[in-house]
PDB file of N, CA and C in Angstrom:
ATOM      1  N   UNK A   1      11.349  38.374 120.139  1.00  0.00           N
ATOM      2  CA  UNK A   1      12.227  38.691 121.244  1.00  0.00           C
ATOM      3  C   UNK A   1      11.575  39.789 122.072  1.00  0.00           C
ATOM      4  N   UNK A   2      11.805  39.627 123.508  1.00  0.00           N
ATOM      5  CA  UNK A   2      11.343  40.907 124.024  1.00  0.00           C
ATOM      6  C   UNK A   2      11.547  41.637 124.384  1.00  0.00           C
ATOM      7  N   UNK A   3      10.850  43.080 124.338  1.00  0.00           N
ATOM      8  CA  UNK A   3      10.963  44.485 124.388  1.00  0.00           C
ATOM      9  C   UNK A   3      11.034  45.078 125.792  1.00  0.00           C
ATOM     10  N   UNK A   4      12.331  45.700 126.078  1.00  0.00           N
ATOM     11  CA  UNK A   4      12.142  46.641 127.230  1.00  0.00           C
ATOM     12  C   UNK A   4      11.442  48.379 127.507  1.00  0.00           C
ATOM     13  N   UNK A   5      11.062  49.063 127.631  1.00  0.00           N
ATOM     14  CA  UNK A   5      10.770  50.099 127.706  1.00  0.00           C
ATOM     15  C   UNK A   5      11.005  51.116 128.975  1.00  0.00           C
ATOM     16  N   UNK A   6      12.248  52.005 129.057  1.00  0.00           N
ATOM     17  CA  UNK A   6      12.607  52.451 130.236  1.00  0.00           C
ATOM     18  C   UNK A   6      11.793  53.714 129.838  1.00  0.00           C
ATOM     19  N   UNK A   7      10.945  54.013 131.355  1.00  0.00           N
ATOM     20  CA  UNK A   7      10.641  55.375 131.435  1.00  0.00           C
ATOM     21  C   UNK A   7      11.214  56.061 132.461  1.00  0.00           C
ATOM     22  N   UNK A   8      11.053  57.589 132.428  1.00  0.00           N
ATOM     23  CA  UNK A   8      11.498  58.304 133.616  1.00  0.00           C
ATOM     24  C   UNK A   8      13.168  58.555 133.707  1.00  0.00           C
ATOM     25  N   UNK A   9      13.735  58.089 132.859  1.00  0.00           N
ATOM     26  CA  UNK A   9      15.203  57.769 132.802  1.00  0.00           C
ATOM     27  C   UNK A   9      15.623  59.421 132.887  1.00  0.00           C
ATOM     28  N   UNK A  10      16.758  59.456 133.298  1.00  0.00           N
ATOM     29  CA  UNK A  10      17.306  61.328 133.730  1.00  0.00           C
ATOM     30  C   UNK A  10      18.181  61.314 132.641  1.00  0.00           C
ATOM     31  N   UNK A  11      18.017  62.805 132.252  1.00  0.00           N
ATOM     32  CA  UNK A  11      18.878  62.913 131.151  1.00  0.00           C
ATOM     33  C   UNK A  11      20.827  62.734 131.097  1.00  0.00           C
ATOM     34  N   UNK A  12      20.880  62.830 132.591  1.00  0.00           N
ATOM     35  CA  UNK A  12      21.923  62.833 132.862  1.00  0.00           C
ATOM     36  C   UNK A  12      22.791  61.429 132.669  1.00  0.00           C
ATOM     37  N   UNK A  13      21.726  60.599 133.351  1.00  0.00           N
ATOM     38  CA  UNK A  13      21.860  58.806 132.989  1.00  0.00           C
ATOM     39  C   UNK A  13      21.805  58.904 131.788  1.00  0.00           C
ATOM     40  N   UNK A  14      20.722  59.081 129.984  1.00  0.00           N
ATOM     41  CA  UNK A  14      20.767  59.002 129.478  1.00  0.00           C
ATOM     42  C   UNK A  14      22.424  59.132 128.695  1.00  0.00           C
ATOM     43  N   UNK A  15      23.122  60.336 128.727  1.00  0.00           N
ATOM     44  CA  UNK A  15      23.658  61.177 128.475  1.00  0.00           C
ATOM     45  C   UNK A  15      25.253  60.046 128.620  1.00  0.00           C
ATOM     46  N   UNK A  16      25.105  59.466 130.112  1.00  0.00           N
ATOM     47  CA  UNK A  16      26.087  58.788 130.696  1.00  0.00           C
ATOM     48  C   UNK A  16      26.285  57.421 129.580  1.00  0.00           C
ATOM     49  N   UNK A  17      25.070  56.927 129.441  1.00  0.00           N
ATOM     50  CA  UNK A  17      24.612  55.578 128.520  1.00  0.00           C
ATOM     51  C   UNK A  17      25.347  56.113 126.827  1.00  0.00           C
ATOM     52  N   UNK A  18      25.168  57.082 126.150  1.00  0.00           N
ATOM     53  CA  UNK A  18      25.820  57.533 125.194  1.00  0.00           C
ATOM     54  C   UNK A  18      26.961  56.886 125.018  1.00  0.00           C
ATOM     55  N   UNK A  19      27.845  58.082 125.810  1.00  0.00           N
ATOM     56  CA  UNK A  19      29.062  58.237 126.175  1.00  0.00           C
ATOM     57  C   UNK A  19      29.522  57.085 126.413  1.00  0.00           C
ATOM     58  N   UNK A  20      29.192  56.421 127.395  1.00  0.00           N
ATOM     59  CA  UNK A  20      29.605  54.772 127.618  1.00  0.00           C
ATOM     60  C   UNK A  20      29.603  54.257 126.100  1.00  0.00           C
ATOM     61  N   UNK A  21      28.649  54.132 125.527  1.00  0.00           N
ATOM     62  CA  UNK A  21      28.557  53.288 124.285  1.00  0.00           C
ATOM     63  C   UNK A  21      29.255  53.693 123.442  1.00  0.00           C
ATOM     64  N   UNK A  22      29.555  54.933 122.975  1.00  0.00           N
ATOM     65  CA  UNK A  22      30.665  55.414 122.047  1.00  0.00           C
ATOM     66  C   UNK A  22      31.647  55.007 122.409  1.00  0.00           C
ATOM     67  N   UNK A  23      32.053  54.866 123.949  1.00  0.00           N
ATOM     68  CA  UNK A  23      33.458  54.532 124.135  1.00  0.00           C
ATOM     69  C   UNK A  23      33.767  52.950 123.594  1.00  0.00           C
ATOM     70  N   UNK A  24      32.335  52.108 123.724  1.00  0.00           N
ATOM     71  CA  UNK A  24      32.736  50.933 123.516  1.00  0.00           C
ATOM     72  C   UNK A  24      32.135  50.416 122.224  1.00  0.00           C
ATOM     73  N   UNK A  25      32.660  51.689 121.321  1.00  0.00           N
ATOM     74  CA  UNK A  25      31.572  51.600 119.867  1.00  0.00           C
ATOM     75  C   UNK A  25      30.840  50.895 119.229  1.00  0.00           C
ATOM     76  N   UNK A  26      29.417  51.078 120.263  1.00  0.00           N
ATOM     77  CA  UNK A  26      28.631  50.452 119.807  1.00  0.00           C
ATOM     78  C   UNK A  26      27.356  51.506 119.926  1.00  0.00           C
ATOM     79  N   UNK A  27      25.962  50.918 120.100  1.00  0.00           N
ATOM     80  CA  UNK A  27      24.811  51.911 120.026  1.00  0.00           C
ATOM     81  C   UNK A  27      24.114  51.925 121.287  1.00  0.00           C
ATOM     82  N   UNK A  28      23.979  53.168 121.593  1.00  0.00           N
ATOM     83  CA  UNK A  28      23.073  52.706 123.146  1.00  0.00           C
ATOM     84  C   UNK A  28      22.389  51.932 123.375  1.00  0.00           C
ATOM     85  N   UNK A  29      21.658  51.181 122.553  1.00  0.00           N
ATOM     86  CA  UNK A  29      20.759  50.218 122.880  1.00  0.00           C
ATOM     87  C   UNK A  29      21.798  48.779 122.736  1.00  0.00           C
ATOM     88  N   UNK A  30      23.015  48.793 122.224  1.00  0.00           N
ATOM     89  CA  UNK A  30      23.577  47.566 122.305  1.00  0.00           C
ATOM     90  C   UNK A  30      24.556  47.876 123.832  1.00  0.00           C
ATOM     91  N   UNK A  31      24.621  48.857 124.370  1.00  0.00           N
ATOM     92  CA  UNK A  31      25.314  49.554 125.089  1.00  0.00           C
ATOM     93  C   UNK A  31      24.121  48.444 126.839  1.00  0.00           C
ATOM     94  N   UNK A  32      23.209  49.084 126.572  1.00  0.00           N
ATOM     95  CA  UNK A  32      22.209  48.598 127.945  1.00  0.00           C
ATOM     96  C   UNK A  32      22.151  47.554 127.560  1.00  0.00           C
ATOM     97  N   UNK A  33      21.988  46.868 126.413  1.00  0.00           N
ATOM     98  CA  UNK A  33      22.061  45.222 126.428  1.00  0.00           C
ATOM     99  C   UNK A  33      23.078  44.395 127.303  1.00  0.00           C
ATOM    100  N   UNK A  34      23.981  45.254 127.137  1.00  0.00           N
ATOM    101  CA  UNK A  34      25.594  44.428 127.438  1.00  0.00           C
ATOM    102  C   UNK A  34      25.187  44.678 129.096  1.00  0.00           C
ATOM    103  N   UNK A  35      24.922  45.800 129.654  1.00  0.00           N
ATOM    104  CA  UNK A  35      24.594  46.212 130.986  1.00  0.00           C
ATOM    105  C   UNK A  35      23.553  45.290 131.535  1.00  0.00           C
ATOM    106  N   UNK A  36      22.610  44.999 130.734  1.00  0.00           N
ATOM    107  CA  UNK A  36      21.849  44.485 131.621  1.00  0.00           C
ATOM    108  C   UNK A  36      22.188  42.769 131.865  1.00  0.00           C
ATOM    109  N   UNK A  37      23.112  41.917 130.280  1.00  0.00           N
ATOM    110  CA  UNK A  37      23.739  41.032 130.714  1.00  0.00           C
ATOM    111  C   UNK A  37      24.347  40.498 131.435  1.00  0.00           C
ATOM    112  N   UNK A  38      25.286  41.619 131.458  1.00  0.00           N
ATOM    113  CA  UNK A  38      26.306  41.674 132.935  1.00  0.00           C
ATOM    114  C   UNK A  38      25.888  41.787 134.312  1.00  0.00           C
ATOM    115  N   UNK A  39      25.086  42.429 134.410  1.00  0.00           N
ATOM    116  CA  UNK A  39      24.409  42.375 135.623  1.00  0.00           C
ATOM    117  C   UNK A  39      23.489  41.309 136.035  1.00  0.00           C
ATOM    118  N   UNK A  40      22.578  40.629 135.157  1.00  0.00           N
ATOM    119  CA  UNK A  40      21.616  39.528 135.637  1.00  0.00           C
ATOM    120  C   UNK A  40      22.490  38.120 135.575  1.00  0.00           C
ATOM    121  N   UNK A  41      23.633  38.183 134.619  1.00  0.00           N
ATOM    122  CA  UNK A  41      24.230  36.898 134.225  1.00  0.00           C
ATOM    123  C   UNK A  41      25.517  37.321 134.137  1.00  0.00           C
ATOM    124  N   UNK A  42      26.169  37.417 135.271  1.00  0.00           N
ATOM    125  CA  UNK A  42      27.484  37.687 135.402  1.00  0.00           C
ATOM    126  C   UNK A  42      27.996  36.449 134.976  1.00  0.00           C
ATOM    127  N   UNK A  43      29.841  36.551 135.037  1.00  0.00           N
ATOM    128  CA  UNK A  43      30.736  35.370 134.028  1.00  0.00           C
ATOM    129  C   UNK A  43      30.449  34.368 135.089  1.00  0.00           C
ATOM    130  N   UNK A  44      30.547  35.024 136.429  1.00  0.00           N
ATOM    131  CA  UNK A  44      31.218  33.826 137.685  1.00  0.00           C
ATOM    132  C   UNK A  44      29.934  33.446 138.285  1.00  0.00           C
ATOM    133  N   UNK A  45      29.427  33.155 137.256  1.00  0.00           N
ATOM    134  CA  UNK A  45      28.200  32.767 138.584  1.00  0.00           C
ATOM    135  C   UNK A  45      28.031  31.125 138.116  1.00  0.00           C
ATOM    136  N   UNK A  46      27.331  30.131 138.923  1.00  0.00           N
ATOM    137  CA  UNK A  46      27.239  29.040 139.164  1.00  0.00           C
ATOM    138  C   UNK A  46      26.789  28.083 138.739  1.00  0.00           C
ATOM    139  N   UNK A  47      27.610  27.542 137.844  1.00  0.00           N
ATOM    140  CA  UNK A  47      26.831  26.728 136.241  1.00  0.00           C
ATOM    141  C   UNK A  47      26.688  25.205 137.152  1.00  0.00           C
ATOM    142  N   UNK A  48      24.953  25.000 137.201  1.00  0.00           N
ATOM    143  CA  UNK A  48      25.186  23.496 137.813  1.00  0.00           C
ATOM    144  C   UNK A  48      25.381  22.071 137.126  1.00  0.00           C
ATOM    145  N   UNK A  49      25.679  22.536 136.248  1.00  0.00           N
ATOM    146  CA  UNK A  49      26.240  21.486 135.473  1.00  0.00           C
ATOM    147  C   UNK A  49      27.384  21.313 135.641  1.00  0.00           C
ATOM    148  N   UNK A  50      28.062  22.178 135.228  1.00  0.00           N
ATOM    149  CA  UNK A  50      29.619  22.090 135.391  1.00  0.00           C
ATOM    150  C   UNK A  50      29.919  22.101 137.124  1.00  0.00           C
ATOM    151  N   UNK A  51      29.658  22.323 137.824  1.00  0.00           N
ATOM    152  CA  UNK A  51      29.136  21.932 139.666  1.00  0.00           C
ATOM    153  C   UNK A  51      29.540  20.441 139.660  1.00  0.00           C
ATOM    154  N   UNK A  52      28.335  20.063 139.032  1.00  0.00           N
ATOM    155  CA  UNK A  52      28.255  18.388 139.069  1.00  0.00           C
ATOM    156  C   UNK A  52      29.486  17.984 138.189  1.00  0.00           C
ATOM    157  N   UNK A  53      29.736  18.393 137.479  1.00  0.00           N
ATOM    158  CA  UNK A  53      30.525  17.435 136.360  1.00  0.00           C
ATOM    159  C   UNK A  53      32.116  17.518 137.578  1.00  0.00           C
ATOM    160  N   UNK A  54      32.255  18.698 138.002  1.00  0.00           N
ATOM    161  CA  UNK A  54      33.398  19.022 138.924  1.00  0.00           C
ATOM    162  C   UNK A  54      33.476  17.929 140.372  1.00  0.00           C
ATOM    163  N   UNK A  55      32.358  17.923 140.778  1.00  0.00           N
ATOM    164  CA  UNK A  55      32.111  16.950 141.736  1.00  0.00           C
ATOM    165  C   UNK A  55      32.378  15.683 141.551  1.00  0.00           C
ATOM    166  N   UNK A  56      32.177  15.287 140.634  1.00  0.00           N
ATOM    167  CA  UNK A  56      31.943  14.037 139.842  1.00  0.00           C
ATOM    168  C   UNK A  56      33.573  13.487 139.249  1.00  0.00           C
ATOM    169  N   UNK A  57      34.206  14.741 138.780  1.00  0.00           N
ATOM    170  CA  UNK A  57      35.597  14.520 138.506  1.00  0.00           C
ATOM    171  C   UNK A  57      36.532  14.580 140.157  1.00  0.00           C
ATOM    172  N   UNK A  58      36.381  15.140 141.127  1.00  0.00           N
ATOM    173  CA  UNK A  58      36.399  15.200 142.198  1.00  0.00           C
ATOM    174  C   UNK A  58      36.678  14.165 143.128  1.00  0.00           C
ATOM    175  N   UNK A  59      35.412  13.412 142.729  1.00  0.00           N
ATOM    176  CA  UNK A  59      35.099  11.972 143.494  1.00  0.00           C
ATOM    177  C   UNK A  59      35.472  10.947 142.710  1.00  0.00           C
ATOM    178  N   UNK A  60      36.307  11.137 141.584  1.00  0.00           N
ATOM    179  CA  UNK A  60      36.746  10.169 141.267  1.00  0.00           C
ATOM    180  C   UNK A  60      35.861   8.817 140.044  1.00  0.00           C
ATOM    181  N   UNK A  61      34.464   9.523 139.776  1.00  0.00           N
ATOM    182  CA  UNK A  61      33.897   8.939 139.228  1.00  0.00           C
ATOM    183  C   UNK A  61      33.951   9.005 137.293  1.00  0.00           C
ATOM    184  N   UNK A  62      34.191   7.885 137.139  1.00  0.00           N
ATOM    185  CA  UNK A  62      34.313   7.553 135.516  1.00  0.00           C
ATOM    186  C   UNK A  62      32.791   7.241 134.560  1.00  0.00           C
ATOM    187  N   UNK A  63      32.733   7.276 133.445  1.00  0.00           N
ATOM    188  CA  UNK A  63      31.522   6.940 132.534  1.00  0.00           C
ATOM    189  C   UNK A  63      31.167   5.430 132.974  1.00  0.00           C
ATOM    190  N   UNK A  64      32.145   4.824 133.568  1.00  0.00           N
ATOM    191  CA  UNK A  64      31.918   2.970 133.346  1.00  0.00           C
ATOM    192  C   UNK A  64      31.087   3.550 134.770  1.00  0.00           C
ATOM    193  N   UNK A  65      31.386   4.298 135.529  1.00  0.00           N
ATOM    194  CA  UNK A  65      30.845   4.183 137.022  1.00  0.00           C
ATOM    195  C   UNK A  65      28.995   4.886 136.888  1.00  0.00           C
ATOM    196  N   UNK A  66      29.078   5.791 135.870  1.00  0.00           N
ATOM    197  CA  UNK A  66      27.572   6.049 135.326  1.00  0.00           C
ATOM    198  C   UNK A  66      26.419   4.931 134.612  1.00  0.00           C
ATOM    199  N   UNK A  67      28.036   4.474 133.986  1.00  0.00           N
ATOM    200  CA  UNK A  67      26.927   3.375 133.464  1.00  0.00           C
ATOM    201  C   UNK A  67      26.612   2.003 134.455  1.00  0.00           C
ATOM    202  N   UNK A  68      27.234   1.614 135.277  1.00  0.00           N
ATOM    203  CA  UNK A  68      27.132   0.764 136.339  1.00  0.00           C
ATOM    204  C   UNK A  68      25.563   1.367 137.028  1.00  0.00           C
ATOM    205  N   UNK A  69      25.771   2.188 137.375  1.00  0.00           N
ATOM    206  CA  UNK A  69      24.648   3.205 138.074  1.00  0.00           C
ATOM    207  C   UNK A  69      23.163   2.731 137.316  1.00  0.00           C
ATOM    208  N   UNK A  70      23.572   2.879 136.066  1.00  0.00           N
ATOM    209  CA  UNK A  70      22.044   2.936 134.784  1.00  0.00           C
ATOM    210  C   UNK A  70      21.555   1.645 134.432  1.00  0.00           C
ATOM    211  N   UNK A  71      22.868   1.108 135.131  1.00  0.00           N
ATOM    212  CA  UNK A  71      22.046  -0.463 134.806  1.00  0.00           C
ATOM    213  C   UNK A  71      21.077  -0.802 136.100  1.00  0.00           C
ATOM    214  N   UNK A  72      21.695  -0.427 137.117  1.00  0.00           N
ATOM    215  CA  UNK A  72      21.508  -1.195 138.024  1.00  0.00           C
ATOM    216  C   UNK A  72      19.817  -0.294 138.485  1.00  0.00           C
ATOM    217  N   UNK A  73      19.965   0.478 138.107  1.00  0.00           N
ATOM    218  CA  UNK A  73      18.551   1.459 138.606  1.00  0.00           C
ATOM    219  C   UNK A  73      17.082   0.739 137.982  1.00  0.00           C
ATOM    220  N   UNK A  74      16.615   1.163 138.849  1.00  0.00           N
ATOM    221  CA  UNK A  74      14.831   0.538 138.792  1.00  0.00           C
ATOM    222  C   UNK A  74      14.334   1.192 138.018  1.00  0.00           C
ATOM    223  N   UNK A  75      13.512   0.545 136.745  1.00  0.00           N
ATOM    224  CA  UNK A  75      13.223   0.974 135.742  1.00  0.00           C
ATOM    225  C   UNK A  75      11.730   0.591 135.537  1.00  0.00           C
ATOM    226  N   UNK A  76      11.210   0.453 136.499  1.00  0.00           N
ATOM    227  CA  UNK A  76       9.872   0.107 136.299  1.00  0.00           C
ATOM    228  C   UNK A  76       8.915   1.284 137.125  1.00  0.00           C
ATOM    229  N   UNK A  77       7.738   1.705 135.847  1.00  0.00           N
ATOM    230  CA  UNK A  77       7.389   2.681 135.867  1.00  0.00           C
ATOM    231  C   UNK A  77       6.410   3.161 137.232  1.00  0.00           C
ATOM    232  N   UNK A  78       6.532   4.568 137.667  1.00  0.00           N
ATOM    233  CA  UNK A  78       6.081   4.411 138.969  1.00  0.00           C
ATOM    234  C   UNK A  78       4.470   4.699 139.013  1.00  0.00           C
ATOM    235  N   UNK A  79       4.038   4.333 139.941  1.00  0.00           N
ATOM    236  CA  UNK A  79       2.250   3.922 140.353  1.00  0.00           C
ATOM    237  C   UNK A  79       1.737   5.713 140.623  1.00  0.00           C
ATOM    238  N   UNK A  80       0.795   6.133 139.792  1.00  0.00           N
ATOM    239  CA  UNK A  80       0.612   7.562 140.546  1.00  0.00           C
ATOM    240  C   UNK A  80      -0.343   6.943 141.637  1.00  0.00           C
ATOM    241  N   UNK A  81      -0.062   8.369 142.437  1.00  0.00           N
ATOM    242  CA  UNK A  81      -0.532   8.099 143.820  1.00  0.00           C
ATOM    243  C   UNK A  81      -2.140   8.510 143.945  1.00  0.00           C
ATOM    244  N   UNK A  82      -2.968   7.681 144.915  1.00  0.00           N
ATOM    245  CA  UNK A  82      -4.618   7.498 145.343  1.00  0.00           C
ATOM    246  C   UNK A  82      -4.950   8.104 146.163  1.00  0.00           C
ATOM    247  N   UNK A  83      -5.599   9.222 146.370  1.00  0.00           N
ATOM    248  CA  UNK A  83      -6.281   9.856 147.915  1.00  0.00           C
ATOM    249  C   UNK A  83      -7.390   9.295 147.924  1.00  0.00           C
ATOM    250  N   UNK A  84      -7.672   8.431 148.665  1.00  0.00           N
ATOM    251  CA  UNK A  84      -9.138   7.975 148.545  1.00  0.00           C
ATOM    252  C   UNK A  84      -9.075   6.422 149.643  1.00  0.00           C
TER     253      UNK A  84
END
């Protein structure tokens, strides 16, 4: 797994990071974990899967209508392409 290494950090921030983590009893380093989760991968952000699956329930489309789709699609393998 990989390793972060903050330098330069103010003691004051440090100090703040503590305190935060005691409140939410845990250890500073599980403390910036949770921080930095939350921040790069917030709850609401935009799962495109579930996008599509929403769209898809949306428009009215069923499994028989996927599988209609899978039959009918071209299945023959494609030619790579020649510069020459």
């Amino acid at each position: 797994m990989p390793a972060v290494t903050i330098r330069n950090l103010s003691d004051e921030t440090h100090r703040a990071l503590k305190v935060r983590a005691a409140t939410h009893h845990r250890s500073t380093e599980a403390e910036i974990r949770a921080i930095l989760e939350t921040a790069v991968r917030p709850a609401d952000r935009l799962r495109l899967g579930s996008a599509l699956a929403d769209i898809s329930r949306k428009a009215g489309l069923t499994n028989a209508d996927v599988d209609a789709l899978e039959q009918a699609r071209d299945t023959t393998p494609a030619e790579p392409l020649t510069f020459g």
